[in-house]
Protein backbone atom coordinates (compact mmCIF):
# COMPACT_ATOMS: atom_id res chain seq x y z
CA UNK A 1 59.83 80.82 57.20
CA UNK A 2 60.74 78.37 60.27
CA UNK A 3 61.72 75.01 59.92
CA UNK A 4 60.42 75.02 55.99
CA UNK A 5 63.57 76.40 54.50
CA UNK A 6 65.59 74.56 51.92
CA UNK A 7 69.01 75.41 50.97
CA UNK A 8 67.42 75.65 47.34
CA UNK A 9 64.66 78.02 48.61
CA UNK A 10 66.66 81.09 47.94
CA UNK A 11 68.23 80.18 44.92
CA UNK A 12 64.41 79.44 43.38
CA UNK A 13 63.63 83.33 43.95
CA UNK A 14 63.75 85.69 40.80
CA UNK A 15 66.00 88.42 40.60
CA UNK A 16 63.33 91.12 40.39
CA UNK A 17 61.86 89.51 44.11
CA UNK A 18 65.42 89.25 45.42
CA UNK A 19 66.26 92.71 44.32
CA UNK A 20 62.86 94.52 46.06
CA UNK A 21 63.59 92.41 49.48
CA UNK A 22 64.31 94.39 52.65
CA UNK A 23 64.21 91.48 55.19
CA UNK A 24 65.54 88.28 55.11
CA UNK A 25 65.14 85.91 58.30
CA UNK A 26 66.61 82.14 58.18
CA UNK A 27 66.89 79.60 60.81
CA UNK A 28 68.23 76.42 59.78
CA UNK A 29 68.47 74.14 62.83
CA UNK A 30 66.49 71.47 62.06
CA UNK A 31 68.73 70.95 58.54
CA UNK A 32 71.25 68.43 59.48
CA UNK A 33 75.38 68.47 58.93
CA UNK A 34 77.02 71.77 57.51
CA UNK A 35 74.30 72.43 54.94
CA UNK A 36 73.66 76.52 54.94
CA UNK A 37 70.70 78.09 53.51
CA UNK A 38 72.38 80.79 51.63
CA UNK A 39 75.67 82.03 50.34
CA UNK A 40 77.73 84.72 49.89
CA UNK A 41 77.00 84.51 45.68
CA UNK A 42 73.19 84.57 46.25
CA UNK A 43 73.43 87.43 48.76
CA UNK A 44 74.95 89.24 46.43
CA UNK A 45 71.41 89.24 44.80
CA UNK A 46 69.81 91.00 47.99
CA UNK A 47 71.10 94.55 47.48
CA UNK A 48 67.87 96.35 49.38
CA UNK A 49 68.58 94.51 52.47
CA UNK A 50 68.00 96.02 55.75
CA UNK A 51 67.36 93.56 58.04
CA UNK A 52 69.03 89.99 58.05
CA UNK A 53 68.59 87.61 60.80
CA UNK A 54 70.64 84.18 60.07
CA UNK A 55 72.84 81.16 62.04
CA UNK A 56 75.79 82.87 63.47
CA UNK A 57 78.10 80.13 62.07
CA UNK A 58 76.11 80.40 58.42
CA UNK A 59 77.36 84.77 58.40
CA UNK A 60 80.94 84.47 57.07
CA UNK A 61 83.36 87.22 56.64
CA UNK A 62 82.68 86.88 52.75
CA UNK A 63 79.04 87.60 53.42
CA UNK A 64 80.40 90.48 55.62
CA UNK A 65 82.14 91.57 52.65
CA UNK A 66 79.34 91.52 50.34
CA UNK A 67 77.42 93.78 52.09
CA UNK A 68 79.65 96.22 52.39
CA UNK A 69 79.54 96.56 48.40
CA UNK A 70 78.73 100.07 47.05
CA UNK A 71 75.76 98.54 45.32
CA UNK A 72 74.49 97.03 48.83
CA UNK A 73 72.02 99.80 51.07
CA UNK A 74 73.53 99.98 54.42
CA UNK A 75 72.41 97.14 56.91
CA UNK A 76 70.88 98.23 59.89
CA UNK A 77 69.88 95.36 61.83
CA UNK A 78 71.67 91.94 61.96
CA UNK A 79 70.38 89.12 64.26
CA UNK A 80 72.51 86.33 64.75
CA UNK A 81 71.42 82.96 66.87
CA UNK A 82 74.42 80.60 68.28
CA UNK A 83 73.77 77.54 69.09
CA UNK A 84 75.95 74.97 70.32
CA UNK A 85 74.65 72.58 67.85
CA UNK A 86 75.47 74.44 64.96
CA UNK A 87 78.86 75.04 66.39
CA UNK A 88 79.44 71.49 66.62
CA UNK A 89 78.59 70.48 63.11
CA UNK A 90 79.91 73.95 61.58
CA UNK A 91 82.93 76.11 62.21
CA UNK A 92 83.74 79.27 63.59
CA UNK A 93 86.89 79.69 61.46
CA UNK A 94 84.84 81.52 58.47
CA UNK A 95 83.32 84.07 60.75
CA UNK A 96 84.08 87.86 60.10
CA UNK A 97 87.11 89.00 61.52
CA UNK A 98 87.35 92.38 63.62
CA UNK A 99 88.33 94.34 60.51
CA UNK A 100 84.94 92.97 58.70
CA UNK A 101 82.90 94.42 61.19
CA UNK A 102 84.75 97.81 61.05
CA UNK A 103 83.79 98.01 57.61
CA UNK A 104 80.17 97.13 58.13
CA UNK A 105 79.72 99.79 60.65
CA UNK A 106 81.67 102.34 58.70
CA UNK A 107 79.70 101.50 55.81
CA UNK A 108 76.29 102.10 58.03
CA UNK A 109 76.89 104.16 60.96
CA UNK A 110 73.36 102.66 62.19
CA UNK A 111 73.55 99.55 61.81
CA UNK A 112 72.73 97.16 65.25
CA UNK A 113 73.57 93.62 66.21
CA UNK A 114 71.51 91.32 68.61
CA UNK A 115 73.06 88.05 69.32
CA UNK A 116 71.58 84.88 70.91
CA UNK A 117 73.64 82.30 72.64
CA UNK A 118 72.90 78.44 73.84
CA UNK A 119 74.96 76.64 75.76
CA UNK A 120 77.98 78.35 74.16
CA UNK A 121 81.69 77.91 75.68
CA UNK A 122 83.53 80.77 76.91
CA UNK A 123 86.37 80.09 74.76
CA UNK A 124 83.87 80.16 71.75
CA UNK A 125 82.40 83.21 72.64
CA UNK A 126 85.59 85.06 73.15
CA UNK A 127 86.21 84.13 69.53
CA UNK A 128 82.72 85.01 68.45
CA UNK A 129 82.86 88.60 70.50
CA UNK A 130 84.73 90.91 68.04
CA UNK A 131 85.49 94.84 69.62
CA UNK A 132 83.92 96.39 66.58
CA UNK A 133 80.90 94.61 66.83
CA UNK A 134 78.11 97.42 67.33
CA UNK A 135 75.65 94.88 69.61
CA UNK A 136 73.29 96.25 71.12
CA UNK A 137 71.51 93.00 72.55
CA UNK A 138 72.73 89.88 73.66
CA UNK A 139 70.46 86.88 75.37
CA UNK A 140 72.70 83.62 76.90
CA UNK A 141 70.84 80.65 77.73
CA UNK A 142 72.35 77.47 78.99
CA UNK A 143 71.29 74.02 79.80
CA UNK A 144 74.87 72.95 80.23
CA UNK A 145 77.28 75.38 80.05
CA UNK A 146 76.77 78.72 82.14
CA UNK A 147 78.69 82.08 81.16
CA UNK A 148 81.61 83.28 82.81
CA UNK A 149 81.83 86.13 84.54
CA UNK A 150 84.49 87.07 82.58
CA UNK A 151 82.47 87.38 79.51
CA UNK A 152 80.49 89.59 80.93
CA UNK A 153 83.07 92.24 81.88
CA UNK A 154 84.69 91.70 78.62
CA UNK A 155 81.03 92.55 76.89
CA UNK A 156 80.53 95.32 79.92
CA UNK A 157 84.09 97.04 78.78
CA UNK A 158 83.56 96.25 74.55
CA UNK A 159 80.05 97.38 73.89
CA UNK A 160 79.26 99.89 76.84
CA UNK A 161 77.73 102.32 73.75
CA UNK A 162 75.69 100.50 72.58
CA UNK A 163 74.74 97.54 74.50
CA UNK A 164 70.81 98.09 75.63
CA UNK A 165 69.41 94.71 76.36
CA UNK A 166 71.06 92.12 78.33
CA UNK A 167 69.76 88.57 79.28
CA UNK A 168 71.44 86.05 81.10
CA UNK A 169 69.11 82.71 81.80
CA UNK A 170 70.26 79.50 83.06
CA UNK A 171 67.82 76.60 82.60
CA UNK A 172 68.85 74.47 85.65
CA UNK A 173 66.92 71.88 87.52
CA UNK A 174 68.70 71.74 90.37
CA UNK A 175 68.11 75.03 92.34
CA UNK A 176 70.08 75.03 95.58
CA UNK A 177 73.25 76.07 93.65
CA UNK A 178 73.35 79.06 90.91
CA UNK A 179 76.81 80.26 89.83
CA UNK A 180 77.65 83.18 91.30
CA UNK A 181 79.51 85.24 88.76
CA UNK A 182 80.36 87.58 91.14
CA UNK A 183 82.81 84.76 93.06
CA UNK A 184 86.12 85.79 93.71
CA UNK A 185 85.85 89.35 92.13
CA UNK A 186 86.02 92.57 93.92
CA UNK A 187 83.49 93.43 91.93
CA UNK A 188 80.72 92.49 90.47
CA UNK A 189 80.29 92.06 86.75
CA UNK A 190 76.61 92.65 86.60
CA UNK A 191 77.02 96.13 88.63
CA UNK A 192 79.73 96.72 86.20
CA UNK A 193 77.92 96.15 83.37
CA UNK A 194 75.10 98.78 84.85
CA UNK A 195 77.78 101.08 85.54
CA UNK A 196 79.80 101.34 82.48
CA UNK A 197 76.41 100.59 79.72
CA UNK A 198 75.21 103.72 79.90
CA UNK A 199 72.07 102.96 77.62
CA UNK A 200 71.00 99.57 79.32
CA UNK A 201 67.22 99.72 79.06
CA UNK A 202 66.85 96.08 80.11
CA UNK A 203 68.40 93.58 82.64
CA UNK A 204 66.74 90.26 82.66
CA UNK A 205 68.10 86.94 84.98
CA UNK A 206 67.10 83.57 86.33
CA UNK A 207 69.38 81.15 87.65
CA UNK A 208 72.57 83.10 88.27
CA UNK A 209 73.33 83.99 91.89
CA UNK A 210 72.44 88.09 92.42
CA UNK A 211 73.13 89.67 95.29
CA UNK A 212 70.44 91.90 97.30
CA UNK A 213 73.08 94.67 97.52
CA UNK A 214 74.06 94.23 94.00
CA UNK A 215 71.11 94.14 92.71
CA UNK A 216 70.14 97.85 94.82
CA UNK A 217 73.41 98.92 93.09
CA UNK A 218 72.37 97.99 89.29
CA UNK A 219 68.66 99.80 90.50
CA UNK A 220 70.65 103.16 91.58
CA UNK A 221 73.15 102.88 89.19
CA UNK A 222 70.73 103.13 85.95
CA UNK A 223 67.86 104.81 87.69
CA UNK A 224 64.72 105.35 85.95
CA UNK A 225 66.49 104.83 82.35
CA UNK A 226 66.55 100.73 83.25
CA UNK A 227 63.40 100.08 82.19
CA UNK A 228 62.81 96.44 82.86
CA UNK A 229 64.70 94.97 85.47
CA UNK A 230 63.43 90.69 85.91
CA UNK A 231 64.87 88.53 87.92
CA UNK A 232 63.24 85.47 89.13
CA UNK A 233 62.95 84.95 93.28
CA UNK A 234 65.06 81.94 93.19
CA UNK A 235 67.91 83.81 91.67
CA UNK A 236 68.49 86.75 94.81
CA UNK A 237 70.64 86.11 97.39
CA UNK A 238 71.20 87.97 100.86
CA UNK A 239 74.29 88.03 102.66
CA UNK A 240 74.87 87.18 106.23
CA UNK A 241 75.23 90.94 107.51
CA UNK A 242 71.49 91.14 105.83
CA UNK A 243 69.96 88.18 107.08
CA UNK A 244 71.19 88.86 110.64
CA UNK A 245 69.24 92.42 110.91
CA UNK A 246 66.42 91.26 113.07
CA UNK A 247 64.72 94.90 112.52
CA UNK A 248 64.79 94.86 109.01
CA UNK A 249 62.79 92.46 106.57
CA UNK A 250 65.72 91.70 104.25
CA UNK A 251 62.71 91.04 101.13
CA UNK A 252 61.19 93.95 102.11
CA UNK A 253 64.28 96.15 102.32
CA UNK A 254 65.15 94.65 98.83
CA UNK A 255 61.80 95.78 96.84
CA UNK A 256 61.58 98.73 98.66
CA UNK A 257 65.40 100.13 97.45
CA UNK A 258 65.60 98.78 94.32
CA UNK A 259 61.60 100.74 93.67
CA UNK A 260 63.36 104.01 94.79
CA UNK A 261 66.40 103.07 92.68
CA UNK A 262 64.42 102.41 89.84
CA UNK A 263 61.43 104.90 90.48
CA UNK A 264 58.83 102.91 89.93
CA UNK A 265 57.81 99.88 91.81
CA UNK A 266 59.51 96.51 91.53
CA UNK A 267 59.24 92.91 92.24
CA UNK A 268 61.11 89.95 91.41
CA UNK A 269 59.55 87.62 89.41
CA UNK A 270 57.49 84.43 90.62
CA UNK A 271 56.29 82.69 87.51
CA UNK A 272 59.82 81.85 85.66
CA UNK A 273 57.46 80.56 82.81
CA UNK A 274 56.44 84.29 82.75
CA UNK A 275 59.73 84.80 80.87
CA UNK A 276 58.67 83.29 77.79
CA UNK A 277 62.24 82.15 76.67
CA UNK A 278 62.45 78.33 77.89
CA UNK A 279 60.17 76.68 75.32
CA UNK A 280 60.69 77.16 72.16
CA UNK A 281 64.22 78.52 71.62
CA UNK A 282 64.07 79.98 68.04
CA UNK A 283 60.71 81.09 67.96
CA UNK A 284 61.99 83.31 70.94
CA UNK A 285 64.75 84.52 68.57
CA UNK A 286 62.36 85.07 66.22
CA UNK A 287 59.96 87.20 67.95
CA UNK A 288 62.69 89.44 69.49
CA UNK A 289 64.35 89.17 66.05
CA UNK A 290 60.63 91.21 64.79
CA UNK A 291 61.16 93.52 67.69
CA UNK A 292 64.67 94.67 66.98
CA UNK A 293 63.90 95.02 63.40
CA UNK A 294 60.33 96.63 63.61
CA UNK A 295 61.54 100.44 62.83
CA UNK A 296 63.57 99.65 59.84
């Protein structure tokens, strides 16, 4: 139910419909102030939940708590949107601690988190980024404030068995200068993140700086098991040494390793609207929120 929800719309459901309920999605960023769509009482109520998809700042570590309840079914998929708007008018301070998500995944050894973040700060999303969180996929997009490449070794090194979908977009006009995470490292965090997430199925980026070479490396590090691998033209990079080969098409070179890397063929990707993520933020969320949850 986007954009329709009321903060009373849960509390107007019987108990019989609340009981039988396996999914529960609810986006709330059109509801102004610190107003939240449910609480930790009425979830109490939803004790066949399987799937629950809500505001990241609206999932408290009382929530947490109630769903680890020996009358609750184990959770198995949890999808949690950030956005820096929420942040703003809410607080982080209520969010579950490392300990809550400990006893989440002990009390479902299958249960999955997939986390979307806009225009978050890195020193919110070190906060947000608990060890024990089992994610599996996580999708930045910024307008304003691009990720560090420090979060991603830090998400690289905490969730390398489970982590499966990564997406890293940046939503800038101006072109002629992407970040280059990779910038003053020895190396870099995207090859470590191929290298150390052993079950990364998909790699998506647009308007970070990649490397040619680096981007060879993520193709022969994960092989045929990286199943999608999109990132826009704009985004790849070659270095001098490259460039400078005057028998080798650098492009050329590029599709042609990161195909054999890959073992299938590959291209980067023209269209950037193609990507499907820049219009409308939450029905994005949404959709991949369906995806994630579709075997449960």
């Amino acid at each position: 139910m986007l954009e329709i929800v009321t903060p009373s719309s849960l509390s107007s459901l019987s108990n019989s419909i609340a009981n039988t309920m396996e999914h529960l999605s609810l986006l709330d960023n059109n509801i102004p102030g610190n107003s939240t769509l449910i609480t930790a009482v009425e979830l109490e109520r939803f004790v066949n939940l399987r799937s629950l998809a809500l505001d990241f700042c609206d999932f408290t570590a009382e929530m947490a708590r109630v769903l680890t309840d020996s009358n609750h079914v184990p959770l198995q998929r949890l999808s949690l949107l950030v956005h820096n708007v929420s942040v703003m008018h809410k607080s982080l301070d209520n969010m579950p601690n490392d300990d809550h998500w400990k006893a989440l995944s002990r009390k479902s050894t299958s249960l999955r988190v997939y986390i979307m973040a806009f225009d978050i700060k890195s020193e919110d999303m070190l906060k947000i980024l608990k060890p024990s969180i089992p994610l599996e996929r996580i999708h930045f997009d910024s307008y304003i404030t691009c990720v560090s490449g420090a979060i991603v070794d830090l998400i690289s090194r905490q969730y390398d068995k489970f982590l499966t979908h990564f997406i890293l977009m940046n939503d800038v006009i101006d072109t002629s200068g992407f970040p280059d995470l990779s910038d003053n490292r020895n190396e870099d965090p995207l090859v470590l993140l191929a290298w150390r997430c052993t079950k990364l199925s998909l790699l998506a980026i647009h308007g970070y700086t990649v490397w040619a070479h680096n981007l060879i490396a993520i193709a022969r590090l994960r092989g045929s098991d990286l199943k999608v691998l999109e990132v826009t033209e704009e985004s790849i990079d070659f270095d001098q040494g490259e460039l400078a080969d005057q028998d080798v098409d650098p492009v050329h070179n590029l599709i042609e390793q990161v195909s054999l890397g890959l073992g299938q063929p590959w291209h980067a990707v023209m269209d950037i609207e193609s990507l499907s993520v820049f219009t409308e933020p939450n029905r994005h969320f949404y959709r991949e929120m369906q995806c994630f949850s579709e075997d449960i």
